[in-house]
PDBML (XML) file of the C-alpha atoms, coordinates in Angstrom:
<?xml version="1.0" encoding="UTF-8" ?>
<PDBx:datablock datablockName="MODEL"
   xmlns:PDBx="http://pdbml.pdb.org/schema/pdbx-v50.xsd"
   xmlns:xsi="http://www.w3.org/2001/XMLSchema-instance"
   xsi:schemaLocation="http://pdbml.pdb.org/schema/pdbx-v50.xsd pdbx-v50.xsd">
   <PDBx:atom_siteCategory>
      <PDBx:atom_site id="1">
         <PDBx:B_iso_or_equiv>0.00</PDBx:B_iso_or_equiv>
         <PDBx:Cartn_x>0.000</PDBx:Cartn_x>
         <PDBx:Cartn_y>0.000</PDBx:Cartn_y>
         <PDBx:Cartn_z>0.000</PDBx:Cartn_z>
         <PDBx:auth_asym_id>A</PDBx:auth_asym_id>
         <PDBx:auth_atom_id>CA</PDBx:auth_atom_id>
         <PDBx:auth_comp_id>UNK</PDBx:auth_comp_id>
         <PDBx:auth_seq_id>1</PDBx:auth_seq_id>
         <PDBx:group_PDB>ATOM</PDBx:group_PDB>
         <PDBx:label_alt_id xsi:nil="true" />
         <PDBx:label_asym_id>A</PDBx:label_asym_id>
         <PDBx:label_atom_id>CA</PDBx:label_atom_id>
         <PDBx:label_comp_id>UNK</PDBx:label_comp_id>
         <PDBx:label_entity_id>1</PDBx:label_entity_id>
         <PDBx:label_seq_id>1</PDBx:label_seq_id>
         <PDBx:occupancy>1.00</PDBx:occupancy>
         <PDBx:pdbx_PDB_model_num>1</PDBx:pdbx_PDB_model_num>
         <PDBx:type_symbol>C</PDBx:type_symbol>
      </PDBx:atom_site>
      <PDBx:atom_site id="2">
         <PDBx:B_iso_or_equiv>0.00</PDBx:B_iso_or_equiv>
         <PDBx:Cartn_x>2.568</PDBx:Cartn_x>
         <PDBx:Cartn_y>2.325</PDBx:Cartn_y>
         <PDBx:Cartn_z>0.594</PDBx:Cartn_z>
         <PDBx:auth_asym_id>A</PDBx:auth_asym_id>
         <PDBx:auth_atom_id>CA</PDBx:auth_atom_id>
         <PDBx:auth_comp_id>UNK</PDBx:auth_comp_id>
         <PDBx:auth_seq_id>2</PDBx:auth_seq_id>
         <PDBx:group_PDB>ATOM</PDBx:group_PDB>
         <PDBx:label_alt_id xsi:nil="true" />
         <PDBx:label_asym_id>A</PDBx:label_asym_id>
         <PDBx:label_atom_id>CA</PDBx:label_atom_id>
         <PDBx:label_comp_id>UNK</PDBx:label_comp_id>
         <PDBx:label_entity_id>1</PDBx:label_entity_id>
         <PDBx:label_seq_id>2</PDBx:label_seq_id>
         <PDBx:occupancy>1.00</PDBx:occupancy>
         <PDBx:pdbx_PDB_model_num>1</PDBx:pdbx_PDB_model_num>
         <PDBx:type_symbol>C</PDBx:type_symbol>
      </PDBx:atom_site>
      <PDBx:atom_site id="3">
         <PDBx:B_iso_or_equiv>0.00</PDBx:B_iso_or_equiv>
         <PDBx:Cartn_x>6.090</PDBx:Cartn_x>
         <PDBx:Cartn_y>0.939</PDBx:Cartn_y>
         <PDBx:Cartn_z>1.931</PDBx:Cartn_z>
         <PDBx:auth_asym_id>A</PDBx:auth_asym_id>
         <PDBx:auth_atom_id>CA</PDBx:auth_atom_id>
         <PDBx:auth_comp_id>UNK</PDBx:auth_comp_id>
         <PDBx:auth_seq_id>3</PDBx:auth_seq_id>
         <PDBx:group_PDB>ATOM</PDBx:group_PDB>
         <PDBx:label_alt_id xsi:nil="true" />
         <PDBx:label_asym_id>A</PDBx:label_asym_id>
         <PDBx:label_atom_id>CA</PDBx:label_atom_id>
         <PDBx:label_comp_id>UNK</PDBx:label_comp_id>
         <PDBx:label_entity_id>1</PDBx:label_entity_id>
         <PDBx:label_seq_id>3</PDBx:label_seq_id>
         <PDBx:occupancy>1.00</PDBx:occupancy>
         <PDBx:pdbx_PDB_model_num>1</PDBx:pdbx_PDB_model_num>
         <PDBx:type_symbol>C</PDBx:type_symbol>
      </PDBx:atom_site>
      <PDBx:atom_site id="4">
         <PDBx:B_iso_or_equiv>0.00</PDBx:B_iso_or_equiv>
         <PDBx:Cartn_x>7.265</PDBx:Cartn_x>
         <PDBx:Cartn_y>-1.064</PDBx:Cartn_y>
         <PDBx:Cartn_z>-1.422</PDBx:Cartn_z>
         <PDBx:auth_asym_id>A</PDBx:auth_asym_id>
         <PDBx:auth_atom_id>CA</PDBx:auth_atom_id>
         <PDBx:auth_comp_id>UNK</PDBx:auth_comp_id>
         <PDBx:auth_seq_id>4</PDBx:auth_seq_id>
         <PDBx:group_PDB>ATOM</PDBx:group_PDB>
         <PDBx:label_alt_id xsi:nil="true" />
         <PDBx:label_asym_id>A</PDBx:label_asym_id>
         <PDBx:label_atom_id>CA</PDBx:label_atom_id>
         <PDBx:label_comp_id>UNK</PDBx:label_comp_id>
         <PDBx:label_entity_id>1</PDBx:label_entity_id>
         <PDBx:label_seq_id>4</PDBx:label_seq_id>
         <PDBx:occupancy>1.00</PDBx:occupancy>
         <PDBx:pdbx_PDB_model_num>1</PDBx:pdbx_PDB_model_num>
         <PDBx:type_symbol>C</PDBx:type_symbol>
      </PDBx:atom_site>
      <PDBx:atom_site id="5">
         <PDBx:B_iso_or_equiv>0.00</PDBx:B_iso_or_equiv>
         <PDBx:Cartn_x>6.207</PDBx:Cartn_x>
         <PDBx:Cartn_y>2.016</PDBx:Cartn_y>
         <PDBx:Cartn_z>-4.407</PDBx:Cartn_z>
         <PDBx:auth_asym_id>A</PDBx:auth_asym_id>
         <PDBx:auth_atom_id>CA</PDBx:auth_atom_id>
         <PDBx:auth_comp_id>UNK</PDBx:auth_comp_id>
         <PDBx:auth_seq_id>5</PDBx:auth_seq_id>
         <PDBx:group_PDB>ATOM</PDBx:group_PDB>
         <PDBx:label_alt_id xsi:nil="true" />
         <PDBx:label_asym_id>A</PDBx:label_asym_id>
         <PDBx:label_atom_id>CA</PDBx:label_atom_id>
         <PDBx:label_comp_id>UNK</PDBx:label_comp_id>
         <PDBx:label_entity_id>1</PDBx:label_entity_id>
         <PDBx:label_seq_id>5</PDBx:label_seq_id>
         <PDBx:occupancy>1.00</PDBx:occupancy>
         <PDBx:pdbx_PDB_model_num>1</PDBx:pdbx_PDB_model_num>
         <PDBx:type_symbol>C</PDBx:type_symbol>
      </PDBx:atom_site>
      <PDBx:atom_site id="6">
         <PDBx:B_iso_or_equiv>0.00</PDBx:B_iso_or_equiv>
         <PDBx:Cartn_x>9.064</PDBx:Cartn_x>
         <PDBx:Cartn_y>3.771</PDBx:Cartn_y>
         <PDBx:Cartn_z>-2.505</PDBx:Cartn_z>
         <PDBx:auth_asym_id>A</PDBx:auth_asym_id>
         <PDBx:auth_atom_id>CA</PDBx:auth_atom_id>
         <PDBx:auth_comp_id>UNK</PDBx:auth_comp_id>
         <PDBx:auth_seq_id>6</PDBx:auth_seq_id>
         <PDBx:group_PDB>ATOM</PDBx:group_PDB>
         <PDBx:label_alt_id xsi:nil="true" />
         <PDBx:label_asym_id>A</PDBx:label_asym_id>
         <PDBx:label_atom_id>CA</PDBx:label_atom_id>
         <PDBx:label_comp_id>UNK</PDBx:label_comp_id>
         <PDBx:label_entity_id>1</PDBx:label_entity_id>
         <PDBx:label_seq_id>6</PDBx:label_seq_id>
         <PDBx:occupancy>1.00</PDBx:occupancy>
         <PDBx:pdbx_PDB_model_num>1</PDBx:pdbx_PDB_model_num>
         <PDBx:type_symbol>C</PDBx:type_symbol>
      </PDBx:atom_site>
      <PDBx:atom_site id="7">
         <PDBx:B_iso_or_equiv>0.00</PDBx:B_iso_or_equiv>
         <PDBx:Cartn_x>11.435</PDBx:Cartn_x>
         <PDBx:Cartn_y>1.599</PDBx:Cartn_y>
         <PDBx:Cartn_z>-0.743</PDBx:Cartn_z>
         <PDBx:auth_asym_id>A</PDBx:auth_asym_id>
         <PDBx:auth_atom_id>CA</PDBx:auth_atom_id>
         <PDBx:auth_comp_id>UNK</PDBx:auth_comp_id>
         <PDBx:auth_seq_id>7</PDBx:auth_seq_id>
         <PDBx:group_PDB>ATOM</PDBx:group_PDB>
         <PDBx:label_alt_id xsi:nil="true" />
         <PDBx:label_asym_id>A</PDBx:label_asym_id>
         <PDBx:label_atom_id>CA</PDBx:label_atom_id>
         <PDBx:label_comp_id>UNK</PDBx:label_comp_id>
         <PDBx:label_entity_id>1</PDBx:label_entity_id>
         <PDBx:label_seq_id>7</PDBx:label_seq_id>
         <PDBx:occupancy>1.00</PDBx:occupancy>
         <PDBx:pdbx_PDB_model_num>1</PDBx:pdbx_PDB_model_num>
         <PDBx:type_symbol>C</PDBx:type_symbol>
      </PDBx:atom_site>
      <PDBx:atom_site id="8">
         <PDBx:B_iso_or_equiv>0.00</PDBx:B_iso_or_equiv>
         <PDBx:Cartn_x>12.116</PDBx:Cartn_x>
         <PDBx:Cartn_y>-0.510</PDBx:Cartn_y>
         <PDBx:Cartn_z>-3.785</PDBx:Cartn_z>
         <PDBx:auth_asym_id>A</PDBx:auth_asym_id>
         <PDBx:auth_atom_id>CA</PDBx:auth_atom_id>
         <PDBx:auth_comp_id>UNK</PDBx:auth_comp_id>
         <PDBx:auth_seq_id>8</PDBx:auth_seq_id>
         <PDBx:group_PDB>ATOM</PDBx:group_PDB>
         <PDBx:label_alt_id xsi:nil="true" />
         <PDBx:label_asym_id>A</PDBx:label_asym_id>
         <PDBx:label_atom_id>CA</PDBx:label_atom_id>
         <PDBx:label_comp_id>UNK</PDBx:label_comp_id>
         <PDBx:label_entity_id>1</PDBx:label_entity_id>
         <PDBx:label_seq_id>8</PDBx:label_seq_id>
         <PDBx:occupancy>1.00</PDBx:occupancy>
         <PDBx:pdbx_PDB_model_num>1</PDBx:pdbx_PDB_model_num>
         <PDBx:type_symbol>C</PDBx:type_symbol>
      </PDBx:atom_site>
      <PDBx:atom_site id="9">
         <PDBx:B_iso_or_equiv>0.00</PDBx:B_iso_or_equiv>
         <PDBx:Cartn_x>13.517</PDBx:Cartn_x>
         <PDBx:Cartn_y>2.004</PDBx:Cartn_y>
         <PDBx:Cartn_z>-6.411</PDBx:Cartn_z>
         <PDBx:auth_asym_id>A</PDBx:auth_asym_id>
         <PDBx:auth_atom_id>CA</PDBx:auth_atom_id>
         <PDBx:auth_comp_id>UNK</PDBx:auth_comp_id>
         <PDBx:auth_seq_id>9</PDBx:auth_seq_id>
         <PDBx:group_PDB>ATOM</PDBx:group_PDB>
         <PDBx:label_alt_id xsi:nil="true" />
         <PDBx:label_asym_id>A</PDBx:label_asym_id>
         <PDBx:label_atom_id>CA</PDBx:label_atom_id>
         <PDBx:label_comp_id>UNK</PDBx:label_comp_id>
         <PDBx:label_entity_id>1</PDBx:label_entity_id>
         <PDBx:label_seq_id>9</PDBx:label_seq_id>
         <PDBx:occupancy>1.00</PDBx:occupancy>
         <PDBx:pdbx_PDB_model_num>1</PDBx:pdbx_PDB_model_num>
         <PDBx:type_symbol>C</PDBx:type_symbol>
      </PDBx:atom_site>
      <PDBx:atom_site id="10">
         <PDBx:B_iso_or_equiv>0.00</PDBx:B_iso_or_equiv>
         <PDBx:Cartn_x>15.397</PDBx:Cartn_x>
         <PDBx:Cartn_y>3.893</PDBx:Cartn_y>
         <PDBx:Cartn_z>-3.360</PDBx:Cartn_z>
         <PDBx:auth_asym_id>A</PDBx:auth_asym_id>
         <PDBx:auth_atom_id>CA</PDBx:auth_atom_id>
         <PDBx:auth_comp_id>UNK</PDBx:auth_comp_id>
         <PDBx:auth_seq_id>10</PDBx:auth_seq_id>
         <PDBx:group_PDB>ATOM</PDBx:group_PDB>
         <PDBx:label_alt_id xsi:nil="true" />
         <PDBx:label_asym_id>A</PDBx:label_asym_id>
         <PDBx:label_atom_id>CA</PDBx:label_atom_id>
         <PDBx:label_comp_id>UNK</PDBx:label_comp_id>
         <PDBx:label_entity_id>1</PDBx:label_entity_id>
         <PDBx:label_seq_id>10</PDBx:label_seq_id>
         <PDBx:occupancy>1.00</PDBx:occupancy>
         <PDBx:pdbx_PDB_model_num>1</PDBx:pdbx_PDB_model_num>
         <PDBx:type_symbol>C</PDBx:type_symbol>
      </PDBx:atom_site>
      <PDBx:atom_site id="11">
         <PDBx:B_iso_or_equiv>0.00</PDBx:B_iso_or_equiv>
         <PDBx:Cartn_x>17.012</PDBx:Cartn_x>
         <PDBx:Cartn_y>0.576</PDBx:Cartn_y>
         <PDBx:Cartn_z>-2.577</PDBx:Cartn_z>
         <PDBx:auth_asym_id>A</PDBx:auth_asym_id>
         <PDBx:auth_atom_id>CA</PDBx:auth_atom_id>
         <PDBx:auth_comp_id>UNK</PDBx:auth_comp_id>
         <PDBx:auth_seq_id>11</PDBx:auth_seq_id>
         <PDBx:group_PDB>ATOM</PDBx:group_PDB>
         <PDBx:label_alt_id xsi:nil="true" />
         <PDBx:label_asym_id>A</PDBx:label_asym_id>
         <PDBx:label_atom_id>CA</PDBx:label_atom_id>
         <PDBx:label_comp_id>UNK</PDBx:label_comp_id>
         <PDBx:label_entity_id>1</PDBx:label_entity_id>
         <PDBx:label_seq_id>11</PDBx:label_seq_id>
         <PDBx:occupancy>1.00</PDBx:occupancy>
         <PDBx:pdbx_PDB_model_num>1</PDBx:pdbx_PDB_model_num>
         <PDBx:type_symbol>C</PDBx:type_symbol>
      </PDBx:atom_site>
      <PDBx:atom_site id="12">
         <PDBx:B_iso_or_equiv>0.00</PDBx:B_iso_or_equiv>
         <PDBx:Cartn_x>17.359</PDBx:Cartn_x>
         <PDBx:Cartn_y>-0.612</PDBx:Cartn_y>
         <PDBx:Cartn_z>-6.180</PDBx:Cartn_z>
         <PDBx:auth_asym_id>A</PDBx:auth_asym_id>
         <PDBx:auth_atom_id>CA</PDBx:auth_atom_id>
         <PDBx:auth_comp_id>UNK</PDBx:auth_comp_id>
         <PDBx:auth_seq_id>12</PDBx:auth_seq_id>
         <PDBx:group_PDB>ATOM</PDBx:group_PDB>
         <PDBx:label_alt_id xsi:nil="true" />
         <PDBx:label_asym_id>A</PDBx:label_asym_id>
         <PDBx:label_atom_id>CA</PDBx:label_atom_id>
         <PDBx:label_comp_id>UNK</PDBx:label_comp_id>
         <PDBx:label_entity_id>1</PDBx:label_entity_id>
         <PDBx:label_seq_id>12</PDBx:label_seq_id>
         <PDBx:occupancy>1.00</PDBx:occupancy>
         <PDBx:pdbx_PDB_model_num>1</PDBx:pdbx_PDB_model_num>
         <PDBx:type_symbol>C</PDBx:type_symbol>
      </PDBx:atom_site>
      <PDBx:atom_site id="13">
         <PDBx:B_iso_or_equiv>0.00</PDBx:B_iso_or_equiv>
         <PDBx:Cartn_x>19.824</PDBx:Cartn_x>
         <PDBx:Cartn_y>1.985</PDBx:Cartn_y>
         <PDBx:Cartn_z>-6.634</PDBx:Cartn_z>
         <PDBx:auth_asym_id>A</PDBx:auth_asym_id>
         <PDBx:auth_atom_id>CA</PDBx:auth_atom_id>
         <PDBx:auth_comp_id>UNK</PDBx:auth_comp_id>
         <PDBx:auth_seq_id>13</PDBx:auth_seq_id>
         <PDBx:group_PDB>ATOM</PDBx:group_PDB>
         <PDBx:label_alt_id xsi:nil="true" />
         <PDBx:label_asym_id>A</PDBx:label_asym_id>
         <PDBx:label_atom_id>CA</PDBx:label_atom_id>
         <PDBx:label_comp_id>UNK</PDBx:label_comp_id>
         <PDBx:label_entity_id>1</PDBx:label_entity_id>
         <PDBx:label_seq_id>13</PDBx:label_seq_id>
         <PDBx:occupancy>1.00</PDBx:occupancy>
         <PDBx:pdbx_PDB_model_num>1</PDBx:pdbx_PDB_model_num>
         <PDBx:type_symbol>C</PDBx:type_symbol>
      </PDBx:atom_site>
      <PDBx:atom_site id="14">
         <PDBx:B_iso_or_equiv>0.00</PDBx:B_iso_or_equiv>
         <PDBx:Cartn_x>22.578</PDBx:Cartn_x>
         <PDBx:Cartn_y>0.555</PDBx:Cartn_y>
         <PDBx:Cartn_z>-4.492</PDBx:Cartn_z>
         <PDBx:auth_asym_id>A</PDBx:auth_asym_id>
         <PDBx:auth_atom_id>CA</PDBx:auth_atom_id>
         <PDBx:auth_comp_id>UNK</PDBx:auth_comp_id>
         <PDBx:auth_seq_id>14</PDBx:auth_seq_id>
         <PDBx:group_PDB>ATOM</PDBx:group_PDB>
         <PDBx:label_alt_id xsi:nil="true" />
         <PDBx:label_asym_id>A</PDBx:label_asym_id>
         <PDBx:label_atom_id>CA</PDBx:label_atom_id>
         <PDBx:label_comp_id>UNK</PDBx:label_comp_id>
         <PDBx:label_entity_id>1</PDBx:label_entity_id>
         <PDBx:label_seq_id>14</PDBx:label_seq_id>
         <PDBx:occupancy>1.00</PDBx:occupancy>
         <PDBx:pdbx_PDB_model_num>1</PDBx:pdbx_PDB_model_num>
         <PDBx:type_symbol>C</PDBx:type_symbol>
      </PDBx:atom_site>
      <PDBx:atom_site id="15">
         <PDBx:B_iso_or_equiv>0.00</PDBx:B_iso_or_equiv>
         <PDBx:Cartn_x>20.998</PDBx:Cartn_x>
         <PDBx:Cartn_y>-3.460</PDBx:Cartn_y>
         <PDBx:Cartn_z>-4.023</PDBx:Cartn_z>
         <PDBx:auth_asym_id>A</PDBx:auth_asym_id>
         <PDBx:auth_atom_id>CA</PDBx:auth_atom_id>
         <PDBx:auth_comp_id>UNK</PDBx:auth_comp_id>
         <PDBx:auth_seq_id>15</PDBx:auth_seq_id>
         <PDBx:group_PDB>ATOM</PDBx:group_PDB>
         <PDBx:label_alt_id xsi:nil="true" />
         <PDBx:label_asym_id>A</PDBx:label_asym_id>
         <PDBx:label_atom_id>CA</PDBx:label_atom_id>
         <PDBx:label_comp_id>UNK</PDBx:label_comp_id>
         <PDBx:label_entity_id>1</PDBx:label_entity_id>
         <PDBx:label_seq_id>15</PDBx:label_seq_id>
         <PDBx:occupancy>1.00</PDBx:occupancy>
         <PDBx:pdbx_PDB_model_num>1</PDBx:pdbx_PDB_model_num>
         <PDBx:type_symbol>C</PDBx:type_symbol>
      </PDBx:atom_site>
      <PDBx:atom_site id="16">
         <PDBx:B_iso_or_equiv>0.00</PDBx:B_iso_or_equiv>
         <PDBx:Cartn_x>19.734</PDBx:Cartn_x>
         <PDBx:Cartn_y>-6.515</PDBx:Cartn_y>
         <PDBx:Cartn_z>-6.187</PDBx:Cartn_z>
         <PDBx:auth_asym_id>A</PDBx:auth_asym_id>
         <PDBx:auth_atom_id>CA</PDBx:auth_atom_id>
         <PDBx:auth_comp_id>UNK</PDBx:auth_comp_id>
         <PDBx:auth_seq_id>16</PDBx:auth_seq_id>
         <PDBx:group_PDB>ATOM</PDBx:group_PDB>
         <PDBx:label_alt_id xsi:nil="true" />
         <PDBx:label_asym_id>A</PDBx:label_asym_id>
         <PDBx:label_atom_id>CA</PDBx:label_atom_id>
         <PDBx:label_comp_id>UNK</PDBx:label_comp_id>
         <PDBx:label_entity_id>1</PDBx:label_entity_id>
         <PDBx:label_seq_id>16</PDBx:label_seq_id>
         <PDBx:occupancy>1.00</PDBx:occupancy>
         <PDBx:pdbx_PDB_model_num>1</PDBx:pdbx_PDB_model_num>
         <PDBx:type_symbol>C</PDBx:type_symbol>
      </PDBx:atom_site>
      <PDBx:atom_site id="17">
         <PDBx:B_iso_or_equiv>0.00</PDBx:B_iso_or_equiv>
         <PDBx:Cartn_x>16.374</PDBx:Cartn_x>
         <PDBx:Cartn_y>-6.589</PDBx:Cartn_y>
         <PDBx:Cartn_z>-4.544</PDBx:Cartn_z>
         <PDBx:auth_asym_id>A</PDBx:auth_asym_id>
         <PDBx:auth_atom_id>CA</PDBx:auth_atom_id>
         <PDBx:auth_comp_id>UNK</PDBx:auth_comp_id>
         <PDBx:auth_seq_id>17</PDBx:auth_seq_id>
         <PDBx:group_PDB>ATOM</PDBx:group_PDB>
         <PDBx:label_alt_id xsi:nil="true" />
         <PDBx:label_asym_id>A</PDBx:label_asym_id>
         <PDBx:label_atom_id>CA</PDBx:label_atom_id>
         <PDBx:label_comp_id>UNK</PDBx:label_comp_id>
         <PDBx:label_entity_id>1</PDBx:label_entity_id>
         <PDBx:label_seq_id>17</PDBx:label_seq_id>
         <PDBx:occupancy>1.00</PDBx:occupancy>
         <PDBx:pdbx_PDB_model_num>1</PDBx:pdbx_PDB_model_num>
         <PDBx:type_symbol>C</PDBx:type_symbol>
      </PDBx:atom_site>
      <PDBx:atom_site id="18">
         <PDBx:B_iso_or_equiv>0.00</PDBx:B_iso_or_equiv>
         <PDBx:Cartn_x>13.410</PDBx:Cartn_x>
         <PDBx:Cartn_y>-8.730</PDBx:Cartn_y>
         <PDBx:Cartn_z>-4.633</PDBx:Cartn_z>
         <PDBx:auth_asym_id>A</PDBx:auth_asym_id>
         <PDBx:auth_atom_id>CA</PDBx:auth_atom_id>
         <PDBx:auth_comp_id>UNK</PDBx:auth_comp_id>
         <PDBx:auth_seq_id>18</PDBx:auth_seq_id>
         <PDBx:group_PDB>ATOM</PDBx:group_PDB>
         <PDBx:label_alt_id xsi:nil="true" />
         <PDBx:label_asym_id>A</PDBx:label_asym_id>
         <PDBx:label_atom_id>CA</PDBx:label_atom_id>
         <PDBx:label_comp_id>UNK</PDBx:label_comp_id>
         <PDBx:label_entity_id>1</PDBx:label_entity_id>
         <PDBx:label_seq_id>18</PDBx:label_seq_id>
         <PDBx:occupancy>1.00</PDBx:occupancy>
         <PDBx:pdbx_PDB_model_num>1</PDBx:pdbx_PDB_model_num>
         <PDBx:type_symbol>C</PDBx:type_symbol>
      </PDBx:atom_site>
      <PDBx:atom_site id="19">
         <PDBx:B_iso_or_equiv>0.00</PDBx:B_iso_or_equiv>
         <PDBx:Cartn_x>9.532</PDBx:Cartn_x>
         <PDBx:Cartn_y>-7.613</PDBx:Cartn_y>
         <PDBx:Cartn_z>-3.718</PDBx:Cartn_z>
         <PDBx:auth_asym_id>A</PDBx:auth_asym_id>
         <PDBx:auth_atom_id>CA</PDBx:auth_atom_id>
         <PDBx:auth_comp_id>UNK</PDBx:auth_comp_id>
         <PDBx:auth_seq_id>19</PDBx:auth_seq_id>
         <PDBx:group_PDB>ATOM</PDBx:group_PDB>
         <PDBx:label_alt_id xsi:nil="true" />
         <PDBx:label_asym_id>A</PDBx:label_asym_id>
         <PDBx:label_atom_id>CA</PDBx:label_atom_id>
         <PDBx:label_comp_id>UNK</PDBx:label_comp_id>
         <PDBx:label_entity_id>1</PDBx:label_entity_id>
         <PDBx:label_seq_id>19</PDBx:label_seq_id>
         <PDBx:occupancy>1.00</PDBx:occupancy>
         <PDBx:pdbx_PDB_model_num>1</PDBx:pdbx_PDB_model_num>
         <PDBx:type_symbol>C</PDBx:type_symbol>
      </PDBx:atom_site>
      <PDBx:atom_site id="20">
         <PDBx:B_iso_or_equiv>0.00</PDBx:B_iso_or_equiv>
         <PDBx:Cartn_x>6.156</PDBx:Cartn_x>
         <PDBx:Cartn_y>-9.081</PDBx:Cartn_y>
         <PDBx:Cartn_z>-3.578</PDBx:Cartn_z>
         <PDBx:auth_asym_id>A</PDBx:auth_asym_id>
         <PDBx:auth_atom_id>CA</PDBx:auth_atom_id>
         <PDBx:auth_comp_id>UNK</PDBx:auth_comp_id>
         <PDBx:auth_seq_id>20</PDBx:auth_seq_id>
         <PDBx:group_PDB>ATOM</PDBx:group_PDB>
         <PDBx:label_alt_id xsi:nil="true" />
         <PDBx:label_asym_id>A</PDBx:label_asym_id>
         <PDBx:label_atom_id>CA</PDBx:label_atom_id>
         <PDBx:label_comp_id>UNK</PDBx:label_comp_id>
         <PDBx:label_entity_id>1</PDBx:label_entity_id>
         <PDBx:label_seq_id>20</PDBx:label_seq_id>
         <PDBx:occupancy>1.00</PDBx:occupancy>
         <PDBx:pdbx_PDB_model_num>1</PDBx:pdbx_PDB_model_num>
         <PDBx:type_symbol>C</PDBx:type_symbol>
      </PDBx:atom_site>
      <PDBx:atom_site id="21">
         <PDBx:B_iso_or_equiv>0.00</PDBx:B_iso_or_equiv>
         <PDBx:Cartn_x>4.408</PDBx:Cartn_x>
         <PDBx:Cartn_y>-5.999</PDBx:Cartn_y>
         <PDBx:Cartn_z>-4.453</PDBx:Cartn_z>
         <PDBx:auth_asym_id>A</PDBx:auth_asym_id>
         <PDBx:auth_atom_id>CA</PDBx:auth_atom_id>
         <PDBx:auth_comp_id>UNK</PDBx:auth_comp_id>
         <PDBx:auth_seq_id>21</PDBx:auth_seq_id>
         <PDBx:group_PDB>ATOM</PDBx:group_PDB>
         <PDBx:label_alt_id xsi:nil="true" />
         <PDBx:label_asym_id>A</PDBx:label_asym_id>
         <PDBx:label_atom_id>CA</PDBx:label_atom_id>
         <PDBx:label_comp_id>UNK</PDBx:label_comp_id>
         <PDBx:label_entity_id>1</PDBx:label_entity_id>
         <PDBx:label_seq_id>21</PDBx:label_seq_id>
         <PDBx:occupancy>1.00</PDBx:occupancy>
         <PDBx:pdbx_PDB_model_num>1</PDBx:pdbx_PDB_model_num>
         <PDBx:type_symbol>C</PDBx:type_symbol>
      </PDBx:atom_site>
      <PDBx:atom_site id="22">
         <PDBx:B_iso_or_equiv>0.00</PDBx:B_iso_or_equiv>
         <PDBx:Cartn_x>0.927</PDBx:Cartn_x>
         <PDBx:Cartn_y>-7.059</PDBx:Cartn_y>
         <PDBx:Cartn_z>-5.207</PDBx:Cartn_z>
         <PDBx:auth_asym_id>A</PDBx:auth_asym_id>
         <PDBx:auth_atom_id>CA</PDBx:auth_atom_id>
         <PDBx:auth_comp_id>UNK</PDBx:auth_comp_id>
         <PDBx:auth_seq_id>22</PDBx:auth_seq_id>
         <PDBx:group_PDB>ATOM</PDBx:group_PDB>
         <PDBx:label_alt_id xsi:nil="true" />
         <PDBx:label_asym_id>A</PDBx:label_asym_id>
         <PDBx:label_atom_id>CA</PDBx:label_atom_id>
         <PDBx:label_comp_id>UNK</PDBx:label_comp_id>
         <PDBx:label_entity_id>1</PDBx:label_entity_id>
         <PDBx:label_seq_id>22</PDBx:label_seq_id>
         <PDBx:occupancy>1.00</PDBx:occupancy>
         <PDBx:pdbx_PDB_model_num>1</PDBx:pdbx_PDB_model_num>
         <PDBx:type_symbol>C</PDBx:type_symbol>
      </PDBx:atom_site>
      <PDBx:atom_site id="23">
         <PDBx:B_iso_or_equiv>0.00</PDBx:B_iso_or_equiv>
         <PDBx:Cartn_x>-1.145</PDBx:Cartn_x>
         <PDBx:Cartn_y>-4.236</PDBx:Cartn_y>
         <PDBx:Cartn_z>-6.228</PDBx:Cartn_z>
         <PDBx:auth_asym_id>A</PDBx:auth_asym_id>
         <PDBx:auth_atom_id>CA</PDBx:auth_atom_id>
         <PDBx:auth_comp_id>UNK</PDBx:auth_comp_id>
         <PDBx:auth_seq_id>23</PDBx:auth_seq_id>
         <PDBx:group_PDB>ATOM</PDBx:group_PDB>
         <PDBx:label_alt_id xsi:nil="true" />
         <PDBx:label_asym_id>A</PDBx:label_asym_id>
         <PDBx:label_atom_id>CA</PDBx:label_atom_id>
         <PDBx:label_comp_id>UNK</PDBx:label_comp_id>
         <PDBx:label_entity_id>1</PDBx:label_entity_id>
         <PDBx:label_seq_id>23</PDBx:label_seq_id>
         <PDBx:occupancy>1.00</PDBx:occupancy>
         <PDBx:pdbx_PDB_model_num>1</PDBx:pdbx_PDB_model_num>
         <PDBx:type_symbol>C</PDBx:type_symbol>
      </PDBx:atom_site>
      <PDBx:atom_site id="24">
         <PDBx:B_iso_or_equiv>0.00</PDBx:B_iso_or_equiv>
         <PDBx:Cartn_x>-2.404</PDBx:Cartn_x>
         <PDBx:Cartn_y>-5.500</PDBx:Cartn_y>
         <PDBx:Cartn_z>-9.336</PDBx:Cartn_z>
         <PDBx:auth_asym_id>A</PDBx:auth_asym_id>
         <PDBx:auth_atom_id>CA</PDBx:auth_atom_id>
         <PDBx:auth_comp_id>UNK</PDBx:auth_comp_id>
         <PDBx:auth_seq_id>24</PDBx:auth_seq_id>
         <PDBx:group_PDB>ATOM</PDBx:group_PDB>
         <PDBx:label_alt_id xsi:nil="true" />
         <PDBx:label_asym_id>A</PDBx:label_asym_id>
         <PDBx:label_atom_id>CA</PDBx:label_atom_id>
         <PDBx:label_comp_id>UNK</PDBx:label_comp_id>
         <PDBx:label_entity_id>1</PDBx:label_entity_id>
         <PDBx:label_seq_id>24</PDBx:label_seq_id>
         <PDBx:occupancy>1.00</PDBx:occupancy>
         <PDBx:pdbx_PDB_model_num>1</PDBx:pdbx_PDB_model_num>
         <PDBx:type_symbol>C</PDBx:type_symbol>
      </PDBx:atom_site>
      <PDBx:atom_site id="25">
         <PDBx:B_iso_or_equiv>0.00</PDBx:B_iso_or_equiv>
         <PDBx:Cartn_x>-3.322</PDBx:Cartn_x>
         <PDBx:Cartn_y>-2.216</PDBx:Cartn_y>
         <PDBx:Cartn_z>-11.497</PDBx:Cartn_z>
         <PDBx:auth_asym_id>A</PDBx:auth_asym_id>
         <PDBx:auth_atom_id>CA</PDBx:auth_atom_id>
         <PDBx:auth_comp_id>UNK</PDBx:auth_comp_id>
         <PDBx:auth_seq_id>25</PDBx:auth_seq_id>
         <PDBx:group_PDB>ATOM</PDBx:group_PDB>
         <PDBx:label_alt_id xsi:nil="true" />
         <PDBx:label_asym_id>A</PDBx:label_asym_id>
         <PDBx:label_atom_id>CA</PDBx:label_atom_id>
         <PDBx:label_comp_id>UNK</PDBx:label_comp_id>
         <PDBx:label_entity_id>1</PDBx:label_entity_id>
         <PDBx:label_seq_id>25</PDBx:label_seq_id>
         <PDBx:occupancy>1.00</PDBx:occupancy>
         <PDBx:pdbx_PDB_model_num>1</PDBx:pdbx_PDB_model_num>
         <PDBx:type_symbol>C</PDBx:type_symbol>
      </PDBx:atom_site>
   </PDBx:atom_siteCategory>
</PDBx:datablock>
């Protein structure tokens, strides 16, 4: 809902990372 649309690209900028973001549309 809200902690993945911004924690992943921050992170994805330093880390291989893996979510389970599951908001469909």
């Amino acid at each position: 809902a809200t902690d993945l649309p911004e924690l992943t690209p921050r992170l994805a900028r330093d880390f291989n990372v893996i979510d389970s973001f599951d908001t469909h549309a």
